[in-house]
PDB file of N, CA and C in Angstrom:
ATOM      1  N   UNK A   1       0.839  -1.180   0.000  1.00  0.00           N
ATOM      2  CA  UNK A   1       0.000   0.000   0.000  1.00  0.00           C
ATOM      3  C   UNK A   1       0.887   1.246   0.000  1.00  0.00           C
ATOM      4  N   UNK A   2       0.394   2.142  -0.768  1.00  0.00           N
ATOM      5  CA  UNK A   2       1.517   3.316  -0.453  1.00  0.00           C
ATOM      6  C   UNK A   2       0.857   4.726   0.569  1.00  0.00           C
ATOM      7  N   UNK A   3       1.825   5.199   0.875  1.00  0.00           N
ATOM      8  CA  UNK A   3       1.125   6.037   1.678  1.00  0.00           C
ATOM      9  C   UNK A   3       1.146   7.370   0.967  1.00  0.00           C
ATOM     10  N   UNK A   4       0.306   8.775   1.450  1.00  0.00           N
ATOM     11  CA  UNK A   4      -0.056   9.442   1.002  1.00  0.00           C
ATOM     12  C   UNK A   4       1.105  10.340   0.752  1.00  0.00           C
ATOM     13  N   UNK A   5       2.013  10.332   1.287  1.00  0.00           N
ATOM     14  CA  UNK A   5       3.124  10.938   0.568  1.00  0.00           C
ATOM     15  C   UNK A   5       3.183  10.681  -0.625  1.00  0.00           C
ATOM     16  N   UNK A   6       3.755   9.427  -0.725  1.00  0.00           N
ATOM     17  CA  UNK A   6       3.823   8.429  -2.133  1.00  0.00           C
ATOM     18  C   UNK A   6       2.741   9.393  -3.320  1.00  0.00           C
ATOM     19  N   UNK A   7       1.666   8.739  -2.801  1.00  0.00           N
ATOM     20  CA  UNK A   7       0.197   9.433  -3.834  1.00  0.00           C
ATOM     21  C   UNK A   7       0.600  10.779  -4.115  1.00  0.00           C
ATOM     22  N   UNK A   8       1.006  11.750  -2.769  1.00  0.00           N
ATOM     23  CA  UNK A   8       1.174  12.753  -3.691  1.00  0.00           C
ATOM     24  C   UNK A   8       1.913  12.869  -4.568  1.00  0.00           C
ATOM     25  N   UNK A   9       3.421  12.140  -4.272  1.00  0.00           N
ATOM     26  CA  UNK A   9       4.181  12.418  -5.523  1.00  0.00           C
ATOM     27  C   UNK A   9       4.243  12.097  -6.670  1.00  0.00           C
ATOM     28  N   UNK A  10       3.296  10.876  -6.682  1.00  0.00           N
ATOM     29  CA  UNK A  10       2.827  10.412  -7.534  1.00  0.00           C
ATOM     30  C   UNK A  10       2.014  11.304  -8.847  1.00  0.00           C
ATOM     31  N   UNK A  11       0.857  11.777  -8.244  1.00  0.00           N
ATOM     32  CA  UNK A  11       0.089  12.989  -8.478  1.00  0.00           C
ATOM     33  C   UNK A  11       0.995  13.984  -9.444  1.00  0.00           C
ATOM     34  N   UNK A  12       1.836  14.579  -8.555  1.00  0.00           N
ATOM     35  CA  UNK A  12       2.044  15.411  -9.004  1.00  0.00           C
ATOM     36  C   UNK A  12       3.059  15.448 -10.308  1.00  0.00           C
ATOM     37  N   UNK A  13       4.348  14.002 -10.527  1.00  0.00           N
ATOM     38  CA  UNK A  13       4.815  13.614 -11.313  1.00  0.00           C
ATOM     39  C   UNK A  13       3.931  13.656 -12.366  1.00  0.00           C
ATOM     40  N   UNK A  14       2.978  12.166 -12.295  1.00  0.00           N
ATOM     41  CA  UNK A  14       1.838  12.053 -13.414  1.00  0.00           C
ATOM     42  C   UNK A  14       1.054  13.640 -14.114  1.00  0.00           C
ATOM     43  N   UNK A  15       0.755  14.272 -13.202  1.00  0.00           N
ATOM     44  CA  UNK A  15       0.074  14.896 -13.732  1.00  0.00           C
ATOM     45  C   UNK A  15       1.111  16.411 -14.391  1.00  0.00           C
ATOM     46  N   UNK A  16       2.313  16.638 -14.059  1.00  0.00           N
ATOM     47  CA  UNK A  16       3.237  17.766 -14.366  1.00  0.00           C
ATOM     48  C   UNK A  16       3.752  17.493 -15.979  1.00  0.00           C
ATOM     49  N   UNK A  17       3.584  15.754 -15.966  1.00  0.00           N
ATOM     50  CA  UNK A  17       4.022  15.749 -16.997  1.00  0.00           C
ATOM     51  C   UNK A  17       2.635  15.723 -18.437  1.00  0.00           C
ATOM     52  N   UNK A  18       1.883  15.461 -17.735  1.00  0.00           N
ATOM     53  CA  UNK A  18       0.500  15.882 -18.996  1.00  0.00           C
ATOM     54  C   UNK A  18       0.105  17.230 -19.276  1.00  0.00           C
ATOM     55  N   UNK A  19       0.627  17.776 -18.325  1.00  0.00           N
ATOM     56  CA  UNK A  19       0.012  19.540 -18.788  1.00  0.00           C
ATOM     57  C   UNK A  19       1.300  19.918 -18.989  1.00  0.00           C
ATOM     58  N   UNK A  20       2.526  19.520 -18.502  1.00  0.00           N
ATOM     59  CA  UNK A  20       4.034  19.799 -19.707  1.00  0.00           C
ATOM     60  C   UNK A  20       3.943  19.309 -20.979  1.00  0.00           C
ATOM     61  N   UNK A  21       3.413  18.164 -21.327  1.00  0.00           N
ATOM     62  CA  UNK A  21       3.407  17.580 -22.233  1.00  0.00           C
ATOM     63  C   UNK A  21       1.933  17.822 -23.226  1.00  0.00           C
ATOM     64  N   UNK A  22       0.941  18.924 -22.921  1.00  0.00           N
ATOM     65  CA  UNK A  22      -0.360  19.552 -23.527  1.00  0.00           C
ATOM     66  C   UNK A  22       0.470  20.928 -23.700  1.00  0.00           C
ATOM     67  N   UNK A  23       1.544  21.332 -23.466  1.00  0.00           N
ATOM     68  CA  UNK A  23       2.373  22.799 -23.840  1.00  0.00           C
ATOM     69  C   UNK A  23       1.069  23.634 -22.836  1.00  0.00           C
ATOM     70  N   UNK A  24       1.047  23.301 -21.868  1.00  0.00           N
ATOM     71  CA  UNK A  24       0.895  24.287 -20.380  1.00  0.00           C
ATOM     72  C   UNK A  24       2.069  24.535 -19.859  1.00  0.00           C
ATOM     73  N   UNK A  25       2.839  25.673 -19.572  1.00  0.00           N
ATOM     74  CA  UNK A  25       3.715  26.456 -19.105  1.00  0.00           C
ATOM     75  C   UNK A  25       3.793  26.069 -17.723  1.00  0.00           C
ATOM     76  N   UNK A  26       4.765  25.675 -17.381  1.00  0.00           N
ATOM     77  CA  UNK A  26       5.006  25.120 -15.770  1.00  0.00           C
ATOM     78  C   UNK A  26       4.220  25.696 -14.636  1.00  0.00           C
ATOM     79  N   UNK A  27       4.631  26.735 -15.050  1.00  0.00           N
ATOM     80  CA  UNK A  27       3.662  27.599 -13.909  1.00  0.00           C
ATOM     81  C   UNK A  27       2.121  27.310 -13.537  1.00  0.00           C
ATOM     82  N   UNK A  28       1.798  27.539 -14.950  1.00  0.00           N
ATOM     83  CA  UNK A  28       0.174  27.457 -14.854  1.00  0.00           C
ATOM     84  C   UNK A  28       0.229  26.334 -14.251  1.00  0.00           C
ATOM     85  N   UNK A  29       0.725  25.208 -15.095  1.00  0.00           N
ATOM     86  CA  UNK A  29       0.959  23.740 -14.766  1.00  0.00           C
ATOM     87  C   UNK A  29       0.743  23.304 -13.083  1.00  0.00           C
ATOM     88  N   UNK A  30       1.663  24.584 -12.620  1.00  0.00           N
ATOM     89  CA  UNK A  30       2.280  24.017 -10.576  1.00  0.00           C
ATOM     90  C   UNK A  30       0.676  24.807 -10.352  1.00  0.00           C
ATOM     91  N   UNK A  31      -0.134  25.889 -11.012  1.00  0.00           N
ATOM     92  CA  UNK A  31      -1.471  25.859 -10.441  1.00  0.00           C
ATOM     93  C   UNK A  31      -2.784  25.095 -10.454  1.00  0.00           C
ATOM     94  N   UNK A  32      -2.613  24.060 -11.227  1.00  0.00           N
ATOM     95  CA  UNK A  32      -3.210  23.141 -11.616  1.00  0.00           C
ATOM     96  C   UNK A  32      -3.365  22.190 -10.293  1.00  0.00           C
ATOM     97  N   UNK A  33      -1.799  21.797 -10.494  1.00  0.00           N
ATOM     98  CA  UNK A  33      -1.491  20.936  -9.820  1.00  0.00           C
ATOM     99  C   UNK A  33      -2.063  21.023  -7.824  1.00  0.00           C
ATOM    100  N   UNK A  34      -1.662  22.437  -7.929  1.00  0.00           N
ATOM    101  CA  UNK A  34      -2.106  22.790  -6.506  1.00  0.00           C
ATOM    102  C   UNK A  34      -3.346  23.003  -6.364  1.00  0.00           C
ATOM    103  N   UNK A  35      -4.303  23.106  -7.001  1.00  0.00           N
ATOM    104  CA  UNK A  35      -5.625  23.041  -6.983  1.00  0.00           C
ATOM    105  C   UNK A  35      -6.203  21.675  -6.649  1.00  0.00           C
ATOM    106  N   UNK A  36      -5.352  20.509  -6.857  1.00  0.00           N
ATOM    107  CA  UNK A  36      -5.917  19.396  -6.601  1.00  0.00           C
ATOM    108  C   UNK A  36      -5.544  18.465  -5.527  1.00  0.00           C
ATOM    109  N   UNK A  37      -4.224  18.783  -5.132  1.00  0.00           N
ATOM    110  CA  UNK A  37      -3.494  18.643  -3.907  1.00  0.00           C
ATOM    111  C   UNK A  37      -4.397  18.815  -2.927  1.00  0.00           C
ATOM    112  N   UNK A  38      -4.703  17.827  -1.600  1.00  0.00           N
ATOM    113  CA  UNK A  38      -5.136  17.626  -0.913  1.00  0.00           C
ATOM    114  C   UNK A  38      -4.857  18.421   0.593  1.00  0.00           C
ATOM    115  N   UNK A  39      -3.099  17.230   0.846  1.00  0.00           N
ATOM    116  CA  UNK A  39      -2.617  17.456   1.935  1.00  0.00           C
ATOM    117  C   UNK A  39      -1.966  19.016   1.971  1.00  0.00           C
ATOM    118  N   UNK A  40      -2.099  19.572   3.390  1.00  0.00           N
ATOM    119  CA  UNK A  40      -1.771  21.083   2.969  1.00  0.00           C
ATOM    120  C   UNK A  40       0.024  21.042   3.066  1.00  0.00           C
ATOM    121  N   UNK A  41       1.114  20.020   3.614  1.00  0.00           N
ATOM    122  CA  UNK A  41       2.028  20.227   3.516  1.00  0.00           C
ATOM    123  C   UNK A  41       2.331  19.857   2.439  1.00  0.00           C
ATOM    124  N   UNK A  42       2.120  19.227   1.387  1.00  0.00           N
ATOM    125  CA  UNK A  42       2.633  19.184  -0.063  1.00  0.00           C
ATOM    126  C   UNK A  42       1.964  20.599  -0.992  1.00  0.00           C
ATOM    127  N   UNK A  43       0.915  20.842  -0.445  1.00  0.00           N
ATOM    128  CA  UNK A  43       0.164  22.200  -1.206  1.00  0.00           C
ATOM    129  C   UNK A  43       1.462  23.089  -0.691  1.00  0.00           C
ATOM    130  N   UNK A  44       1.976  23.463   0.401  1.00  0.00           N
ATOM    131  CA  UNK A  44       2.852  24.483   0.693  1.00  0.00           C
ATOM    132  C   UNK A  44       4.097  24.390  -0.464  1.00  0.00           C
ATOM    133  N   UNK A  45       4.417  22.950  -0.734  1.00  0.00           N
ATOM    134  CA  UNK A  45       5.564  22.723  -1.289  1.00  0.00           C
ATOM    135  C   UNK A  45       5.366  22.878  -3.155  1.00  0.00           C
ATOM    136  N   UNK A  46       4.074  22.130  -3.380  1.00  0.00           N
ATOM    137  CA  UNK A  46       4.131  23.073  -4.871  1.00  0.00           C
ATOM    138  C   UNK A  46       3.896  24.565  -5.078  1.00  0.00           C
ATOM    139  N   UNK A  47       3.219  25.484  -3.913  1.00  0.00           N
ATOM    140  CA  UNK A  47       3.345  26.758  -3.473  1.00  0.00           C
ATOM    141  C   UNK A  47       4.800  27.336  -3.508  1.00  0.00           C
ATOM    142  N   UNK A  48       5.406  26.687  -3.207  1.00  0.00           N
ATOM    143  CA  UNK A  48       7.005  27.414  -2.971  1.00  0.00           C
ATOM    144  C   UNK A  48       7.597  26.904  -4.366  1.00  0.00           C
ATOM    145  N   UNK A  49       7.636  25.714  -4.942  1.00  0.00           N
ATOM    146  CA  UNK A  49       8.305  25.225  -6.257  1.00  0.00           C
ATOM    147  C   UNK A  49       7.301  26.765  -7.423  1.00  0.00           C
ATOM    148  N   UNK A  50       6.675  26.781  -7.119  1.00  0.00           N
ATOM    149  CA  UNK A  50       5.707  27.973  -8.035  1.00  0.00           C
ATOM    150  C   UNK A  50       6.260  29.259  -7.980  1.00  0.00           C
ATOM    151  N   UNK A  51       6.103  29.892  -7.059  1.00  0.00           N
ATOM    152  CA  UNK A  51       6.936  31.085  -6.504  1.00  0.00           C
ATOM    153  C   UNK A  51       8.554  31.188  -6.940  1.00  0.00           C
ATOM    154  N   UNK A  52       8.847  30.098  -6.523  1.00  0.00           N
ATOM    155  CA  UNK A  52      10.442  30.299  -6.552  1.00  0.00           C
ATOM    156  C   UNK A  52      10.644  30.187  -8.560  1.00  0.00           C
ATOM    157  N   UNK A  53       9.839  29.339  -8.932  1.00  0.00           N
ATOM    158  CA  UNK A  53      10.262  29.555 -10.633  1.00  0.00           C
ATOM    159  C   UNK A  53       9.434  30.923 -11.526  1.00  0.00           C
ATOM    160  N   UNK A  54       8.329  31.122 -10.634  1.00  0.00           N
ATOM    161  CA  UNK A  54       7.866  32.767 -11.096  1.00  0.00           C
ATOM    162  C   UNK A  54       9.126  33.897 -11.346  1.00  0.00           C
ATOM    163  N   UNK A  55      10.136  33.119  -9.610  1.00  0.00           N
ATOM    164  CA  UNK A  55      11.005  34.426  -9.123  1.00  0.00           C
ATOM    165  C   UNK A  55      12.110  34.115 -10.536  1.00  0.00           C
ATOM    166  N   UNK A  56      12.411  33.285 -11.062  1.00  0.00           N
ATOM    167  CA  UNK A  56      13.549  32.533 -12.225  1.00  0.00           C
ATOM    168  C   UNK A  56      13.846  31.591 -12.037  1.00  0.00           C
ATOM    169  N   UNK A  57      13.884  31.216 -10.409  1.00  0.00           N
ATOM    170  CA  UNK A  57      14.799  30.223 -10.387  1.00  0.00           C
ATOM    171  C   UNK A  57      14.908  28.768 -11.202  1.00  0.00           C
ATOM    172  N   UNK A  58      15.690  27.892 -10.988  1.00  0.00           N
ATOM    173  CA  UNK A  58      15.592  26.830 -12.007  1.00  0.00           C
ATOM    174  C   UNK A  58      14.490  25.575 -11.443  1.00  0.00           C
ATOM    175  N   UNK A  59      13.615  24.861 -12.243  1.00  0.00           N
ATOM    176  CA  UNK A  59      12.701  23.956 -11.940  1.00  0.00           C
ATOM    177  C   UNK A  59      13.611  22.922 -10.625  1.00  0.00           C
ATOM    178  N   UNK A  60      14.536  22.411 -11.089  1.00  0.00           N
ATOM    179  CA  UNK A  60      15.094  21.625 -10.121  1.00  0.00           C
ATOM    180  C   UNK A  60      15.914  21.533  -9.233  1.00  0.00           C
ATOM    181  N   UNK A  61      16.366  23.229  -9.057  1.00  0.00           N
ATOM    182  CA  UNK A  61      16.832  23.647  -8.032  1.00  0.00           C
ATOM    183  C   UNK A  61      15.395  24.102  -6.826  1.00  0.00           C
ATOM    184  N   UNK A  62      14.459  24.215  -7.640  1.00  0.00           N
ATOM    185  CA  UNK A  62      13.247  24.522  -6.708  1.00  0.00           C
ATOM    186  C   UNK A  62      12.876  23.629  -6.124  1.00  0.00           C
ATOM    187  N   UNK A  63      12.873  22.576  -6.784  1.00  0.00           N
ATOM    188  CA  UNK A  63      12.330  20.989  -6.698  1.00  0.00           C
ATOM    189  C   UNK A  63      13.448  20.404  -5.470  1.00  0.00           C
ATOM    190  N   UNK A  64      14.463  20.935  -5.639  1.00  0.00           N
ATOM    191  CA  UNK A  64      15.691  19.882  -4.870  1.00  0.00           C
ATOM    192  C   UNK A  64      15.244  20.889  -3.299  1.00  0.00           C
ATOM    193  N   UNK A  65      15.214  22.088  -3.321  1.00  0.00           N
ATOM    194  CA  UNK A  65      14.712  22.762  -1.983  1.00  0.00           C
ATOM    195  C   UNK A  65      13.464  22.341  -1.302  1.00  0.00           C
ATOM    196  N   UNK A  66      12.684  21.480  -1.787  1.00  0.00           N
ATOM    197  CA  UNK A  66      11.285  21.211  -0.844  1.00  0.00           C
ATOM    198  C   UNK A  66      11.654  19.743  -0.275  1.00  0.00           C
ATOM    199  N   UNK A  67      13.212  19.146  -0.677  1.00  0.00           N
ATOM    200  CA  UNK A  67      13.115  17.775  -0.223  1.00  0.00           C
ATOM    201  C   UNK A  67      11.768  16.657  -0.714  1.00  0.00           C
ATOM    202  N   UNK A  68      11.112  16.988  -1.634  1.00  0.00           N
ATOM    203  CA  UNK A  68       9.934  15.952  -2.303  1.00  0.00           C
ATOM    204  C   UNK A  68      10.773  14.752  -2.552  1.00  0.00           C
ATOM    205  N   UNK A  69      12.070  14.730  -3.652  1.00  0.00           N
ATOM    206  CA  UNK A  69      12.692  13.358  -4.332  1.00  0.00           C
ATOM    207  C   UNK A  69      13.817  13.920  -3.503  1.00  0.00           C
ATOM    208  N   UNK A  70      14.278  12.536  -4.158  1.00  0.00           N
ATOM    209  CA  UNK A  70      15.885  12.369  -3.222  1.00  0.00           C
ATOM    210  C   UNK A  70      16.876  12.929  -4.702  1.00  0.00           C
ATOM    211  N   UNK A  71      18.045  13.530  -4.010  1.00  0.00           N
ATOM    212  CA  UNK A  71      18.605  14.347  -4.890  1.00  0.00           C
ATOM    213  C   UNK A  71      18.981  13.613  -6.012  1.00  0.00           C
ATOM    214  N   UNK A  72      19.494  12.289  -6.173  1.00  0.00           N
ATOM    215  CA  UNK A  72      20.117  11.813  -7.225  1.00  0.00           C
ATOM    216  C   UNK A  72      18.919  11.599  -8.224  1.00  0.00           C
ATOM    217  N   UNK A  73      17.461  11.482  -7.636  1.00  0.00           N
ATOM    218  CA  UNK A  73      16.335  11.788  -9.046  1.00  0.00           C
ATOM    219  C   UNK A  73      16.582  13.031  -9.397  1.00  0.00           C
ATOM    220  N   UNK A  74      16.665  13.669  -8.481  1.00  0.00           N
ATOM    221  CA  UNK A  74      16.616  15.609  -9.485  1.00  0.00           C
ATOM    222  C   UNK A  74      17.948  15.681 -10.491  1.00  0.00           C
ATOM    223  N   UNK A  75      18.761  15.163  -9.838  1.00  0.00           N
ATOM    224  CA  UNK A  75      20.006  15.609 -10.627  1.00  0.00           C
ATOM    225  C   UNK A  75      20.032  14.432 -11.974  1.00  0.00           C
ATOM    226  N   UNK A  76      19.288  13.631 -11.925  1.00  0.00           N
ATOM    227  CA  UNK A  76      19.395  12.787 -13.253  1.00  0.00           C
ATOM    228  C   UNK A  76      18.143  13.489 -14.004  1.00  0.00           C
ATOM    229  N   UNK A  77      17.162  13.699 -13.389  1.00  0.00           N
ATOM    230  CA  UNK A  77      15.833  14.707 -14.101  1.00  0.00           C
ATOM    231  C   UNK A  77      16.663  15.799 -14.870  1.00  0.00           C
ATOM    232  N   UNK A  78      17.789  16.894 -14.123  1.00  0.00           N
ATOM    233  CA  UNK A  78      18.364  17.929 -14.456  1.00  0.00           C
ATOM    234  C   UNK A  78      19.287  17.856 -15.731  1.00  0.00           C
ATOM    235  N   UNK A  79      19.756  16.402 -16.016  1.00  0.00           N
ATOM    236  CA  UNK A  79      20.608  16.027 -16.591  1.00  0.00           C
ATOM    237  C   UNK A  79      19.882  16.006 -17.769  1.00  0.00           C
ATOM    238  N   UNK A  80      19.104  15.117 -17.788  1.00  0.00           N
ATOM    239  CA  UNK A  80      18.021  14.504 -18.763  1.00  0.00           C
ATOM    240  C   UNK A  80      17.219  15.676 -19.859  1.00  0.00           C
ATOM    241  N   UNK A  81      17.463  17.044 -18.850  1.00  0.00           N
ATOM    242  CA  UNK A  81      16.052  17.985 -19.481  1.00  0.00           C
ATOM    243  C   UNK A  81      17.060  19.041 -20.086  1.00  0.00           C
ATOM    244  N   UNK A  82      18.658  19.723 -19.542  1.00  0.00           N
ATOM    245  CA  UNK A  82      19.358  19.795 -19.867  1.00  0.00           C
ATOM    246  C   UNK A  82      20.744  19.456 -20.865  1.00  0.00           C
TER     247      UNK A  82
END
């Protein structure tokens, strides 16, 4: 069984990559996403991944600051998209 962590990240993987992949702009994309988000400590965390790439910063330097994945996924994600 997985637990709701899991689900969320789940969630939010699955679904970042269908509205990346419908050419929705990340952003809009992380409001999407937070609209459907349940638990309020993962809502805080696509809240801050949102903000912080509004501000420029890079998707997976935002991503690596909320602690969601463990770094060696971001940095192979970073690799991969780069």
């Amino acid at each position: 069984m997985f637990s709701d962590r899991e689900k969320d990240k789940d969630y939010f993987i699955e679904n970042l990559s269908v509205l990346i992949n419908s050419n929705i702009n990340i952003s809009e994309a992380l409001d999407i996403i937070y609209s459907g988000v349940k638990n309020n400590n993962f809502k805080k965390k696509v809240s801050f991944i949102k903000d912080q790439i509004d501000s420029g910063f890079y998707f997976w330097k935002s991503l690596e600051k909320t602690k969601m994945f463990p770094l060696k996924d971001i940095s192979l994600g970073s690799r991969l998209a780069g």
